[in-house]
PDB file of N, CA and C in Angstrom:
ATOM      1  N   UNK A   1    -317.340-241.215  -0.964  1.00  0.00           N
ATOM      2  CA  UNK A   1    -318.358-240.200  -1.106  1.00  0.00           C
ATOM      3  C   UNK A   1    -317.900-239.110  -2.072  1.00  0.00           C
ATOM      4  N   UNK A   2    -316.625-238.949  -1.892  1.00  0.00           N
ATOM      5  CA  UNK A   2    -316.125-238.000  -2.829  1.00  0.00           C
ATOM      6  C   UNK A   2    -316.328-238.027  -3.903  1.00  0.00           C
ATOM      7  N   UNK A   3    -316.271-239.437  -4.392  1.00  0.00           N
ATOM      8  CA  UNK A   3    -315.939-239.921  -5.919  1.00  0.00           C
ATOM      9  C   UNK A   3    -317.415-239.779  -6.548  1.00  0.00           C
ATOM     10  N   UNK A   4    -318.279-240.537  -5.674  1.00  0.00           N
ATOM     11  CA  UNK A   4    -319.589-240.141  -5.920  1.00  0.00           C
ATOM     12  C   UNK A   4    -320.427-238.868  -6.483  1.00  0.00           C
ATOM     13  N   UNK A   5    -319.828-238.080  -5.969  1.00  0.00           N
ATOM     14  CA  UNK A   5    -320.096-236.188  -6.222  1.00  0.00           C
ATOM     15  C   UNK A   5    -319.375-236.111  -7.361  1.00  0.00           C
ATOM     16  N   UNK A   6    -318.042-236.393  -7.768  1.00  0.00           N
ATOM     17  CA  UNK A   6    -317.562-236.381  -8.687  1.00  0.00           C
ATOM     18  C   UNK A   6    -317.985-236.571  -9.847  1.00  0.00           C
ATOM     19  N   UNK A   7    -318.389-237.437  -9.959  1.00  0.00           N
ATOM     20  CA  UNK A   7    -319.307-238.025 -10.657  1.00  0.00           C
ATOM     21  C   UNK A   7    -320.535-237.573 -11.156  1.00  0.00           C
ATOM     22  N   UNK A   8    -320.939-237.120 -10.138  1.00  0.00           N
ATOM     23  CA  UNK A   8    -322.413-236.936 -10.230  1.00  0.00           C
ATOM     24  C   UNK A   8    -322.277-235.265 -10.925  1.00  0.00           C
ATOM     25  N   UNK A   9    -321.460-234.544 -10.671  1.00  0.00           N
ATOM     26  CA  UNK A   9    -320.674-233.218 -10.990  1.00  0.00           C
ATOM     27  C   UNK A   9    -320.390-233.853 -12.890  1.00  0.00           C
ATOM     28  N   UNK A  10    -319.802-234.136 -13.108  1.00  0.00           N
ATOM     29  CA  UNK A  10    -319.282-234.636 -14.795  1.00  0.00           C
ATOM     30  C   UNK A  10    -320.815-235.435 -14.952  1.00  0.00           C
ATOM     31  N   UNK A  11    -321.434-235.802 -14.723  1.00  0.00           N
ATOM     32  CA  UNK A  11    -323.057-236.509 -15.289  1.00  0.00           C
ATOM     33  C   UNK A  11    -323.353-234.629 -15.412  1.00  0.00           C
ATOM     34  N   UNK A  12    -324.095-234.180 -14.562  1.00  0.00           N
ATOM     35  CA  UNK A  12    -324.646-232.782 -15.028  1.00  0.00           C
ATOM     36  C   UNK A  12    -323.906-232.090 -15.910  1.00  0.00           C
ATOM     37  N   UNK A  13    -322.606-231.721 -15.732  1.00  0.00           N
ATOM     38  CA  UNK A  13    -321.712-231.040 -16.906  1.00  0.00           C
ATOM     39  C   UNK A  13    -322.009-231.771 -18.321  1.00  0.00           C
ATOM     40  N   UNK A  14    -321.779-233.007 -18.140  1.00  0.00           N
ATOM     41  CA  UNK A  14    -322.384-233.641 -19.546  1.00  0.00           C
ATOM     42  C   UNK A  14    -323.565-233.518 -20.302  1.00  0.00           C
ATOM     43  N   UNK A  15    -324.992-233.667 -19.272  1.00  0.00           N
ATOM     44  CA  UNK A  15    -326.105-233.584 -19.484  1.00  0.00           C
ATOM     45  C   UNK A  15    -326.561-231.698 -20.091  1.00  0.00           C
ATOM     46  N   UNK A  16    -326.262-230.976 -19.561  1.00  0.00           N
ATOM     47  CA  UNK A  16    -326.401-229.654 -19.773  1.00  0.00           C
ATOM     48  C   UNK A  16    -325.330-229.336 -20.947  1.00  0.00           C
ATOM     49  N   UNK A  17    -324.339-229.756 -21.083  1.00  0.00           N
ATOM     50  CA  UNK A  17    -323.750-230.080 -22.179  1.00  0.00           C
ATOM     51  C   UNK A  17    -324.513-230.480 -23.684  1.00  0.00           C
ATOM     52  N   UNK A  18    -325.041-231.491 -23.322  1.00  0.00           N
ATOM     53  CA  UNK A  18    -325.942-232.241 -24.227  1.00  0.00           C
ATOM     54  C   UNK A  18    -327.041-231.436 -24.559  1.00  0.00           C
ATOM     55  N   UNK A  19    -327.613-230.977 -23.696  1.00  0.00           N
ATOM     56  CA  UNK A  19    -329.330-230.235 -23.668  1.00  0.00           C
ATOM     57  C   UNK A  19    -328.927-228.590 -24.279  1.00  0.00           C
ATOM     58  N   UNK A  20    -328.073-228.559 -24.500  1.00  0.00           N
ATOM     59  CA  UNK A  20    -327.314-226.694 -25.279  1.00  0.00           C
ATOM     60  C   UNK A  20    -327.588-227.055 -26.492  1.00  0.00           C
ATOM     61  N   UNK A  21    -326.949-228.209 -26.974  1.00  0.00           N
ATOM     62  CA  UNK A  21    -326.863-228.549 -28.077  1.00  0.00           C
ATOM     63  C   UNK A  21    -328.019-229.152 -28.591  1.00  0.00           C
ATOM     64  N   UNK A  22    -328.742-229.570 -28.044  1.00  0.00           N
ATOM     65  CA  UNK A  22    -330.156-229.516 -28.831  1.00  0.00           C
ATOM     66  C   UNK A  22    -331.187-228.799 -28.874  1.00  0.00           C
ATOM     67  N   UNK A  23    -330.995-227.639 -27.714  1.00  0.00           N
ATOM     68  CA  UNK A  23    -332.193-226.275 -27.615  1.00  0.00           C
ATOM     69  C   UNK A  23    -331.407-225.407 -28.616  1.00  0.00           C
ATOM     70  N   UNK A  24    -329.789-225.473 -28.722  1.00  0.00           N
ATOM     71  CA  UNK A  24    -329.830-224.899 -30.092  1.00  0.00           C
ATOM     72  C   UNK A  24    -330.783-224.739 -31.279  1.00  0.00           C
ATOM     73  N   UNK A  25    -330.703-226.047 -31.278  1.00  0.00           N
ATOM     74  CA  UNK A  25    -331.762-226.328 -32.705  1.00  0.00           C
ATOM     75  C   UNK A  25    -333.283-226.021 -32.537  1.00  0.00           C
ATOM     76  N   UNK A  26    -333.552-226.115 -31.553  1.00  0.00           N
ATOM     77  CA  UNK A  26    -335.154-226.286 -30.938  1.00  0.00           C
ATOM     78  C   UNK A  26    -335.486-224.681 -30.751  1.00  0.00           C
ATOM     79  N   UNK A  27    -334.421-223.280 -30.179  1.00  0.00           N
ATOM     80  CA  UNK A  27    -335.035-222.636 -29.938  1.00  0.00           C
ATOM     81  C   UNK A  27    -335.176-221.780 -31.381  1.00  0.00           C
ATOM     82  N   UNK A  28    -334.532-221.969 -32.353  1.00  0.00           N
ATOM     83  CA  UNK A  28    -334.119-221.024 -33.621  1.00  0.00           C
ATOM     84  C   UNK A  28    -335.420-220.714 -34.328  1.00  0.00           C
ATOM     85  N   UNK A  29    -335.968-219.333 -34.330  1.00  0.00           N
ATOM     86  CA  UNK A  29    -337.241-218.674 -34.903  1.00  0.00           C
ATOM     87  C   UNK A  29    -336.747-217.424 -35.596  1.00  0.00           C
ATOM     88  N   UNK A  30    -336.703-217.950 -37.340  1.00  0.00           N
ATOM     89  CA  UNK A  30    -337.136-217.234 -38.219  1.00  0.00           C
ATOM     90  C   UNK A  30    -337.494-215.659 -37.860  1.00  0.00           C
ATOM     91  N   UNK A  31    -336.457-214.890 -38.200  1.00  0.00           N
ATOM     92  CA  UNK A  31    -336.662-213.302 -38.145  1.00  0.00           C
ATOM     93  C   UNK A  31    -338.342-213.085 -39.115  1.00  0.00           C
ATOM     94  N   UNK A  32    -339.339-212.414 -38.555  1.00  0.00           N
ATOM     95  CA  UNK A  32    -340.167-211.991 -39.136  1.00  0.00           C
ATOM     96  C   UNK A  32    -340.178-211.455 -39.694  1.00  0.00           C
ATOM     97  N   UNK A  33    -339.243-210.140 -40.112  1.00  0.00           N
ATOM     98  CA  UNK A  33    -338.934-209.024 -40.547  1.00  0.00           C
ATOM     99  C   UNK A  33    -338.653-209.657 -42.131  1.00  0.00           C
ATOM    100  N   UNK A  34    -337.605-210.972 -42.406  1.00  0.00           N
ATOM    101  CA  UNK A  34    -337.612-211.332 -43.099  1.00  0.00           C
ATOM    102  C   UNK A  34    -338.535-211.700 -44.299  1.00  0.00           C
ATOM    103  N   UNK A  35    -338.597-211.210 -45.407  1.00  0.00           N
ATOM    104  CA  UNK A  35    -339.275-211.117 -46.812  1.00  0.00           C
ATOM    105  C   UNK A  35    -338.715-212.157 -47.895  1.00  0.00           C
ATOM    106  N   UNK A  36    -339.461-212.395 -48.821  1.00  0.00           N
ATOM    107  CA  UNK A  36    -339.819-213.043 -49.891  1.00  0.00           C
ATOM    108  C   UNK A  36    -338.681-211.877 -50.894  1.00  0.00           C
ATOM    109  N   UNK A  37    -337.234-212.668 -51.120  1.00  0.00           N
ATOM    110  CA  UNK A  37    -336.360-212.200 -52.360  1.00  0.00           C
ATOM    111  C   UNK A  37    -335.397-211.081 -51.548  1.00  0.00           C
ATOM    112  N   UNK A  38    -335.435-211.278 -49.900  1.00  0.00           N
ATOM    113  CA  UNK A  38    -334.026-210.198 -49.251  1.00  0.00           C
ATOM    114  C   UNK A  38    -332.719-211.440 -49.542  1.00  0.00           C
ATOM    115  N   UNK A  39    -331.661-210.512 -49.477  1.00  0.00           N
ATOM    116  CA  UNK A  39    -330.815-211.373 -49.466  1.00  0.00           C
ATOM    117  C   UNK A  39    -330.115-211.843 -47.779  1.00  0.00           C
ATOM    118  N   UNK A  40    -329.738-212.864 -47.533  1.00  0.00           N
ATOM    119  CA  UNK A  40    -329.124-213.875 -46.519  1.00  0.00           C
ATOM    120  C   UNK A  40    -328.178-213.791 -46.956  1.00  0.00           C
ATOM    121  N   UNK A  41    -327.089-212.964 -46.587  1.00  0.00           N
ATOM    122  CA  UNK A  41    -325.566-213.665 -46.221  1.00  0.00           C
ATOM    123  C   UNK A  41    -324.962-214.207 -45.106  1.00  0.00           C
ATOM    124  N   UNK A  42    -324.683-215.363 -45.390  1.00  0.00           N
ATOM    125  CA  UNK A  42    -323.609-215.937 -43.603  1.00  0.00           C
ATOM    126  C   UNK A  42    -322.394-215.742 -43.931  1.00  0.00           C
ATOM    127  N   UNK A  43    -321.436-216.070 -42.559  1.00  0.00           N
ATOM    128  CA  UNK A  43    -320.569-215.955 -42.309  1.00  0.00           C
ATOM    129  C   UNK A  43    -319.853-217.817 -42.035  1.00  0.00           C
ATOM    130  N   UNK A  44    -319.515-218.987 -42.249  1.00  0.00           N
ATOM    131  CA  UNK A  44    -318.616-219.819 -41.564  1.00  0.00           C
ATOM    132  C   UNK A  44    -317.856-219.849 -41.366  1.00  0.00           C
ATOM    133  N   UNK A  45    -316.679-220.589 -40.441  1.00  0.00           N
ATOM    134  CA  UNK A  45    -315.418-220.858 -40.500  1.00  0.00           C
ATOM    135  C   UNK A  45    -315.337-222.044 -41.129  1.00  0.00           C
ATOM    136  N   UNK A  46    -315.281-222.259 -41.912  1.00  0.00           N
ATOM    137  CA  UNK A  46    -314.608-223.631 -43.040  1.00  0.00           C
ATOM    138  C   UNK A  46    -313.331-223.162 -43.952  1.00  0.00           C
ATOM    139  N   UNK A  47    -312.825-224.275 -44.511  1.00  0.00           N
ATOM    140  CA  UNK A  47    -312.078-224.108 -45.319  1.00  0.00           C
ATOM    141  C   UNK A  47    -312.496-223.455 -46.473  1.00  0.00           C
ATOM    142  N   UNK A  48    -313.431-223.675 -47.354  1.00  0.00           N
ATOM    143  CA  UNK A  48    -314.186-223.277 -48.289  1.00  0.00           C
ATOM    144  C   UNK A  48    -314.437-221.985 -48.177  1.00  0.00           C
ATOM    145  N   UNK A  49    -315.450-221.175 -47.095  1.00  0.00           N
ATOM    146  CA  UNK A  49    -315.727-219.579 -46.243  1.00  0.00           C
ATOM    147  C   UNK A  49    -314.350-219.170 -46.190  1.00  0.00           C
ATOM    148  N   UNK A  50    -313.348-219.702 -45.823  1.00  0.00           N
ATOM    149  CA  UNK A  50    -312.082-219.113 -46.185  1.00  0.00           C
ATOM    150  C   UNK A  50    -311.015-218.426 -47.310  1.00  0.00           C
ATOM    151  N   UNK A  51    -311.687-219.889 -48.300  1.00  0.00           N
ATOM    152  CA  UNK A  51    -311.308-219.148 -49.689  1.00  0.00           C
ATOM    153  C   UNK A  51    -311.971-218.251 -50.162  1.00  0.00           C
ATOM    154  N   UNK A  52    -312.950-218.348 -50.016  1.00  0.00           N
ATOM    155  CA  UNK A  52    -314.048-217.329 -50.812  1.00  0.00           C
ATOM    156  C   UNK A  52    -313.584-215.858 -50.452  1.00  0.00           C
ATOM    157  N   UNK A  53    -313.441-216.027 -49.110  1.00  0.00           N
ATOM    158  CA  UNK A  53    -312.890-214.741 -48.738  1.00  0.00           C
ATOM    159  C   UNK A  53    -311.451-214.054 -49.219  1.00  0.00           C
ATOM    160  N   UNK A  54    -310.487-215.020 -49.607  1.00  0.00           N
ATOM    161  CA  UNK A  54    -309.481-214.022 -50.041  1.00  0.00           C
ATOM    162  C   UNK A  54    -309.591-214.073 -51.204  1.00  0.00           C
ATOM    163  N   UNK A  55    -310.349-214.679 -52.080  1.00  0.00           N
ATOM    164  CA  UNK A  55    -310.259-214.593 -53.346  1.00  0.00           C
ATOM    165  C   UNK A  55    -311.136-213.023 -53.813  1.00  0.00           C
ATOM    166  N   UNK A  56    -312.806-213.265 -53.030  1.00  0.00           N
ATOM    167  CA  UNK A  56    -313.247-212.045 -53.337  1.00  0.00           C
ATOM    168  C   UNK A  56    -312.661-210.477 -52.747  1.00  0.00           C
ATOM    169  N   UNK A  57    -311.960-210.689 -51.712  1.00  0.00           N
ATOM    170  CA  UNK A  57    -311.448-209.749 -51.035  1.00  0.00           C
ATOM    171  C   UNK A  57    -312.337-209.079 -49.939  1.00  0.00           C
ATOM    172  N   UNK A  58    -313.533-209.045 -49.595  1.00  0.00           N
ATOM    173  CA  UNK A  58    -314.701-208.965 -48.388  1.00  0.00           C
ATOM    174  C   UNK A  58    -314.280-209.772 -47.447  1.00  0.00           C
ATOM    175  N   UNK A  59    -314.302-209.395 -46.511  1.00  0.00           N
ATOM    176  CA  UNK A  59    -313.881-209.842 -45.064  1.00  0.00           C
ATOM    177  C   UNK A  59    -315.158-210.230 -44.001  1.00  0.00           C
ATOM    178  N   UNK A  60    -316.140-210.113 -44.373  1.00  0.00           N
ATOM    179  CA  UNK A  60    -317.754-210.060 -43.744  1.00  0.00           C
ATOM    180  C   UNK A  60    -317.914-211.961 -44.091  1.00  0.00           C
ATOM    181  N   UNK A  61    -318.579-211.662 -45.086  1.00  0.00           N
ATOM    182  CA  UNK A  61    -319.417-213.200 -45.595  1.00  0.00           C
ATOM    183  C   UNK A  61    -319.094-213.821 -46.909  1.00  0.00           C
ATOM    184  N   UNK A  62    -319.024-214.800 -46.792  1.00  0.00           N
ATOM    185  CA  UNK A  62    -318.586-216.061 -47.919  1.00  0.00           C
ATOM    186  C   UNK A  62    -319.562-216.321 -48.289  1.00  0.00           C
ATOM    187  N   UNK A  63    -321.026-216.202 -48.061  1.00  0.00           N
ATOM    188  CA  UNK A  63    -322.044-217.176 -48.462  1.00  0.00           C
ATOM    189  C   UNK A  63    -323.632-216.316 -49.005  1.00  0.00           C
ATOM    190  N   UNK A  64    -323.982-216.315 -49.746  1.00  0.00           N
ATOM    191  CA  UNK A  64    -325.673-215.692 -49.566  1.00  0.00           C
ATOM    192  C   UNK A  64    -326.380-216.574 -50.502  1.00  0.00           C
ATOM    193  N   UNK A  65    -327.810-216.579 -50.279  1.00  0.00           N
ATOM    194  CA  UNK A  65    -328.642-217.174 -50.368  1.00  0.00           C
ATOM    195  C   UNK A  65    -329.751-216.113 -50.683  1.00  0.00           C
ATOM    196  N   UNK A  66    -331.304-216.368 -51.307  1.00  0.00           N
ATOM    197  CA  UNK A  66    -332.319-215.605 -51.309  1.00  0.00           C
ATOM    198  C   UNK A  66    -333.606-216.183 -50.558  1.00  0.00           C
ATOM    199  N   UNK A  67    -334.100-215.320 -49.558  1.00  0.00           N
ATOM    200  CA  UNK A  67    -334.856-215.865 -48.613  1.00  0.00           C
ATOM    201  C   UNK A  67    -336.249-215.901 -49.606  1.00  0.00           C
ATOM    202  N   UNK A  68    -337.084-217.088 -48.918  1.00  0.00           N
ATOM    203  CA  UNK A  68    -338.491-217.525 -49.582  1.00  0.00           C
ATOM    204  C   UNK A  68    -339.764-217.836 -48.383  1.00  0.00           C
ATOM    205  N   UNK A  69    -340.152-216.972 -48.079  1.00  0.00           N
ATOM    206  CA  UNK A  69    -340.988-217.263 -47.017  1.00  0.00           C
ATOM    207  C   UNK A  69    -342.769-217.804 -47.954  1.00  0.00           C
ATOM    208  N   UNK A  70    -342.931-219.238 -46.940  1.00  0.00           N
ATOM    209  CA  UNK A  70    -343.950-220.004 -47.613  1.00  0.00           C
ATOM    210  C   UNK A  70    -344.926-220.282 -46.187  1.00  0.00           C
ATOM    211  N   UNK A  71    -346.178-219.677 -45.930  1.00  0.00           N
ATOM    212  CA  UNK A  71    -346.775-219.413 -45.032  1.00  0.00           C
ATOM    213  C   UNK A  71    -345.889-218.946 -43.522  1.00  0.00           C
ATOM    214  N   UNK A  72    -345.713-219.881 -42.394  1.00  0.00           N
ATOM    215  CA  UNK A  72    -345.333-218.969 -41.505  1.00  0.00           C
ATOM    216  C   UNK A  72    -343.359-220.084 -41.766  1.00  0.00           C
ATOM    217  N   UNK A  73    -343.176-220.884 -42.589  1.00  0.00           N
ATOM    218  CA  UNK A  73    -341.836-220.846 -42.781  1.00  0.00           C
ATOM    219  C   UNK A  73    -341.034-220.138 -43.811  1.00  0.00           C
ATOM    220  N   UNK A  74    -340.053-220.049 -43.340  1.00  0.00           N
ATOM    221  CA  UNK A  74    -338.823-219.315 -43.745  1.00  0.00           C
ATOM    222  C   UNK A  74    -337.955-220.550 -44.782  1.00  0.00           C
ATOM    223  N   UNK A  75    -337.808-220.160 -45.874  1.00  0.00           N
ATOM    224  CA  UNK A  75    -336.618-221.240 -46.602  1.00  0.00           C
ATOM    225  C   UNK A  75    -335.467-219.892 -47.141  1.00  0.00           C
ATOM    226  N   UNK A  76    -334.272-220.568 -47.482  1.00  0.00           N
ATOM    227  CA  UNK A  76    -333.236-220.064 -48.247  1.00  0.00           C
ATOM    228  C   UNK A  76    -332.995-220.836 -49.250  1.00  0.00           C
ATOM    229  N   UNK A  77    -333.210-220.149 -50.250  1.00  0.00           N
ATOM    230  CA  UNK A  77    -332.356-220.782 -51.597  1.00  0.00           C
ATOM    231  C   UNK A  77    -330.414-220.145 -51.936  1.00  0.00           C
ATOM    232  N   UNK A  78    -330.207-221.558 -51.815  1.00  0.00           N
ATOM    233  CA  UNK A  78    -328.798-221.069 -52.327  1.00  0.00           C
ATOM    234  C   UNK A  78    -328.243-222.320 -53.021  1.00  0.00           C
ATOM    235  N   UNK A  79    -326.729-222.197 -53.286  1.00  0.00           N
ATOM    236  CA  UNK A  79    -325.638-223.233 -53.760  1.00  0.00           C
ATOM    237  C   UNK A  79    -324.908-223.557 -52.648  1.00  0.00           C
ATOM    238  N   UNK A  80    -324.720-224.925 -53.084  1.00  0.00           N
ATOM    239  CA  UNK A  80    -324.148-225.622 -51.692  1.00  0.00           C
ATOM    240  C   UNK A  80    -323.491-226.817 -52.433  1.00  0.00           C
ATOM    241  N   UNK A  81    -321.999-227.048 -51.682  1.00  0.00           N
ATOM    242  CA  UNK A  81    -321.574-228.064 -51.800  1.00  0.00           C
ATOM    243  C   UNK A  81    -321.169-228.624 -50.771  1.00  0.00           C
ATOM    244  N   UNK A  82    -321.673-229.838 -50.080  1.00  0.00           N
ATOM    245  CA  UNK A  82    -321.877-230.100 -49.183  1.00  0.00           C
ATOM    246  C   UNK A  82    -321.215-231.702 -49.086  1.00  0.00           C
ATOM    247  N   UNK A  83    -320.649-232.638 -48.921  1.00  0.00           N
ATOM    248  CA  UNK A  83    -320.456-234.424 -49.281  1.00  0.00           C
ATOM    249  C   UNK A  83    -321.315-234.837 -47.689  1.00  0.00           C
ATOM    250  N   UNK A  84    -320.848-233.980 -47.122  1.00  0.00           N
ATOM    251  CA  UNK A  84    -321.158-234.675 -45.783  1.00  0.00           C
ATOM    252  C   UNK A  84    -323.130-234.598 -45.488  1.00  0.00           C
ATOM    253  N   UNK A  85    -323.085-233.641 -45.916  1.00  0.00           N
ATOM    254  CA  UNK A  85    -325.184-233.852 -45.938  1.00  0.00           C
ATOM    255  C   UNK A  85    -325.669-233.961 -47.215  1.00  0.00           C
ATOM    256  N   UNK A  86    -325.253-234.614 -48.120  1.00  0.00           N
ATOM    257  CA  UNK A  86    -325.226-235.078 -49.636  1.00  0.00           C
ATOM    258  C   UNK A  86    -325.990-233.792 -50.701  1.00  0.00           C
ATOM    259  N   UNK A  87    -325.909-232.982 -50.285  1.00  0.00           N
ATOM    260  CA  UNK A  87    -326.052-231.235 -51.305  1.00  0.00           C
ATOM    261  C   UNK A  87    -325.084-230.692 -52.170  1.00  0.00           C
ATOM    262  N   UNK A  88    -325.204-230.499 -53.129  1.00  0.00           N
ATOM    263  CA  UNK A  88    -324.453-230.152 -54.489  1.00  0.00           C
ATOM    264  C   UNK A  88    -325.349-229.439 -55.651  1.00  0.00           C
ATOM    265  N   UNK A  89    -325.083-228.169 -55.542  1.00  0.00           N
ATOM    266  CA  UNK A  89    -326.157-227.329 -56.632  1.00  0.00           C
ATOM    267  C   UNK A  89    -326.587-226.555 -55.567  1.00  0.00           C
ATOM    268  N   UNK A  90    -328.097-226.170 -56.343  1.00  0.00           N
ATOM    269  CA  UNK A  90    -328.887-225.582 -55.680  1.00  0.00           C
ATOM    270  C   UNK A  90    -329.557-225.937 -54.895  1.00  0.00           C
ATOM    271  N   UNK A  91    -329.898-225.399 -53.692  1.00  0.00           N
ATOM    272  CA  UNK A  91    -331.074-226.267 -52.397  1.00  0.00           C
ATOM    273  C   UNK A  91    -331.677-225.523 -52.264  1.00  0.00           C
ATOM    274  N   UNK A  92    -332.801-226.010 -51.431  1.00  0.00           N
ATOM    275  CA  UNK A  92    -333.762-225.064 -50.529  1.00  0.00           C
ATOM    276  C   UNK A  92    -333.726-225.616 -49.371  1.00  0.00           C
ATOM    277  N   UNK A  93    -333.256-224.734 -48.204  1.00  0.00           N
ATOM    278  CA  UNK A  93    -333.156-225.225 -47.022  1.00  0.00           C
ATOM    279  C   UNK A  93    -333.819-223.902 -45.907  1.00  0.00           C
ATOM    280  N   UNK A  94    -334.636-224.874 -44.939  1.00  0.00           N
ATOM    281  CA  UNK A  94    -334.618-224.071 -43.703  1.00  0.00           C
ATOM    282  C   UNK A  94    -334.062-222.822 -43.443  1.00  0.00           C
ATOM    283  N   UNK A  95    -334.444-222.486 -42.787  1.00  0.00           N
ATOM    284  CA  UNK A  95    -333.587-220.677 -42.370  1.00  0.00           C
ATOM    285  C   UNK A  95    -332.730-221.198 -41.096  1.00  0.00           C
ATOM    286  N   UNK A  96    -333.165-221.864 -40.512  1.00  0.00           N
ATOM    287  CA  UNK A  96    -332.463-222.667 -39.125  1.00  0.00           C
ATOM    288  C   UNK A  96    -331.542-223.351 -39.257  1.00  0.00           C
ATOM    289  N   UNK A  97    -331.115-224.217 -40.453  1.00  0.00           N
ATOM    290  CA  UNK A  97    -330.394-224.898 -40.963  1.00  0.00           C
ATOM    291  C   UNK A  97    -329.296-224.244 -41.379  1.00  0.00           C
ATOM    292  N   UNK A  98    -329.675-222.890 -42.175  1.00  0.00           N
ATOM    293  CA  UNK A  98    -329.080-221.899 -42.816  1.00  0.00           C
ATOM    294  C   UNK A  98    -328.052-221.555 -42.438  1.00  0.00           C
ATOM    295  N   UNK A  99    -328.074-220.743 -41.109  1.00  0.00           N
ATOM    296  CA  UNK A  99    -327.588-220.087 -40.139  1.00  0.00           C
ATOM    297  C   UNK A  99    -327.044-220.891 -39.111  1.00  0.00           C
ATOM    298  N   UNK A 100    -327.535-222.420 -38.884  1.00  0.00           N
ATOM    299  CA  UNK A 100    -327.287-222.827 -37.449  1.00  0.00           C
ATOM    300  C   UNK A 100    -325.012-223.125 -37.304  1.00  0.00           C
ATOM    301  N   UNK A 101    -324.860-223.083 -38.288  1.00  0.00           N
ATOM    302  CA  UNK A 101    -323.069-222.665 -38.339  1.00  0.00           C
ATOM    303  C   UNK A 101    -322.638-221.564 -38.005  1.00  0.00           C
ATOM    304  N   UNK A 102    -323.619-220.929 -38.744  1.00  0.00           N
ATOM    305  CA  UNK A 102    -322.826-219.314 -38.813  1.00  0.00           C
ATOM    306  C   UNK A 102    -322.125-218.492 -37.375  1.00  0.00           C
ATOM    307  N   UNK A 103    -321.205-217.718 -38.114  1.00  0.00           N
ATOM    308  CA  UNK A 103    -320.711-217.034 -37.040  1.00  0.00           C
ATOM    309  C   UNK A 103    -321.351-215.755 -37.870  1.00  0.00           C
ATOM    310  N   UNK A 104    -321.591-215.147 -38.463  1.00  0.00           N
ATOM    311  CA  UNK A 104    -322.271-214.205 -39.111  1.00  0.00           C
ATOM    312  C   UNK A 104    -323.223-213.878 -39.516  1.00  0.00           C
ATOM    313  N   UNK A 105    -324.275-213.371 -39.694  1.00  0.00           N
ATOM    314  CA  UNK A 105    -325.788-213.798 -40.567  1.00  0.00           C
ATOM    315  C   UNK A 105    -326.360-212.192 -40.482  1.00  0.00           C
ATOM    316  N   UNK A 106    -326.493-211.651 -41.746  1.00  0.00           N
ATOM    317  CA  UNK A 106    -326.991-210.532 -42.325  1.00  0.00           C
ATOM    318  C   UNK A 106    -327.825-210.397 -43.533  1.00  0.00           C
ATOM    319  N   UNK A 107    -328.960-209.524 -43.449  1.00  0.00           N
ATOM    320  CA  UNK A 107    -329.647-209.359 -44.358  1.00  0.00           C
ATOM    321  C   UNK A 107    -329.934-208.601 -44.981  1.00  0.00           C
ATOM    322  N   UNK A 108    -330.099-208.383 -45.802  1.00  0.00           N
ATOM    323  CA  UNK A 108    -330.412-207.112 -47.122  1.00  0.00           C
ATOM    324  C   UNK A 108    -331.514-207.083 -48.126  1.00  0.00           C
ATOM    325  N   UNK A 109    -332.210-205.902 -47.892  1.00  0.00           N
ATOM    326  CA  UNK A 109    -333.210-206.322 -48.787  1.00  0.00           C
ATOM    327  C   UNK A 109    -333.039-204.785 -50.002  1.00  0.00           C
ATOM    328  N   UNK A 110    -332.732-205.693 -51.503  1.00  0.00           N
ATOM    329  CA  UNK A 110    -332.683-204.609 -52.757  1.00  0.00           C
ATOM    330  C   UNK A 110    -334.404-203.839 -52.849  1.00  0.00           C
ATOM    331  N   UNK A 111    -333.715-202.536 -53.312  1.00  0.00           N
ATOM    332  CA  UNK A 111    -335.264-202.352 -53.641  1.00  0.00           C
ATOM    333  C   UNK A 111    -334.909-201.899 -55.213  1.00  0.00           C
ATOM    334  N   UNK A 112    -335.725-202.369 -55.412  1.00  0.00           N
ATOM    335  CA  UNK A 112    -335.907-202.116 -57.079  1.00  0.00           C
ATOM    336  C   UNK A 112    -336.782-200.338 -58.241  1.00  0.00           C
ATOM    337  N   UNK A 113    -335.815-200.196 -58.857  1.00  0.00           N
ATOM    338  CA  UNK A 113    -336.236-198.964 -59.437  1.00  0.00           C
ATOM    339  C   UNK A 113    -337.181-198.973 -60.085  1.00  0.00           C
ATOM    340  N   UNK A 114    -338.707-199.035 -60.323  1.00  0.00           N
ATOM    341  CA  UNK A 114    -339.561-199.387 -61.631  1.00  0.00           C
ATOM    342  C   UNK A 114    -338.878-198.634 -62.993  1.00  0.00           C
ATOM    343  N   UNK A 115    -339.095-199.816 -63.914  1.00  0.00           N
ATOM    344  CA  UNK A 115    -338.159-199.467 -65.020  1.00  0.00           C
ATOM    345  C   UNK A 115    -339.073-197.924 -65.835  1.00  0.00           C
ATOM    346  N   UNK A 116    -338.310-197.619 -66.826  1.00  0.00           N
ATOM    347  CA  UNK A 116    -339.415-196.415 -67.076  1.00  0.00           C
ATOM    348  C   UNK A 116    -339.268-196.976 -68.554  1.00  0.00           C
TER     349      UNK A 116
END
């Protein structure tokens, strides 16, 4: 009987395990606040987010992108080199996609001087 519970204890740990990791993805909604040309910077831990960082000397974010909102979705344009999801250059990706690594994610929006 013991073993049984045991069991049945590591099935739920697994299962709720499993179900985190896909309401991850499922619950992620696009900041509204977000505009057409703010800037997206993330944060990863990769090797790559690593260099970037001591080379530029900023300790915040390795990465930005320019947000493109196209009816009620959210895209980011950025550069990406990627082998493992076959991206190299420029993309346009999801805002969910964007971020779903990040340990960081900040936004900025320039405002522009009209020229005289």
């Amino acid at each position: 009987m013991e073993s049984s519970l045991s069991r049945k204890i590591i099935v739920a740990i697994c299962l709720l395990q499993a179900f985190s990791c896909f309401a991850g993805k499922l619950v992620c909604k696009p900041p509204s606040q977000i505009e057409t040309g703010d800037l997206v910077y993330r944060y990863q831990d990769s090797m790559i987010s690593n260099i970037v960082l001591r080379v530029q000397g900023d300790q915040r974010f390795s990465h930005v992108g320019i947000a493109v909102r196209m009816k009620q979705d959210l895209f980011i344009v950025h550069s990406e080199y990627d082998p493992s999801r076959n991206m190299d250059g420029v993309v346009w990706e999801a805002y969910c996609d964007y971020v779903q690594l990040a340990q960081r994610v900040s936004v900025k929006r320039q405002s522009l001087k009209p020229a005289l």
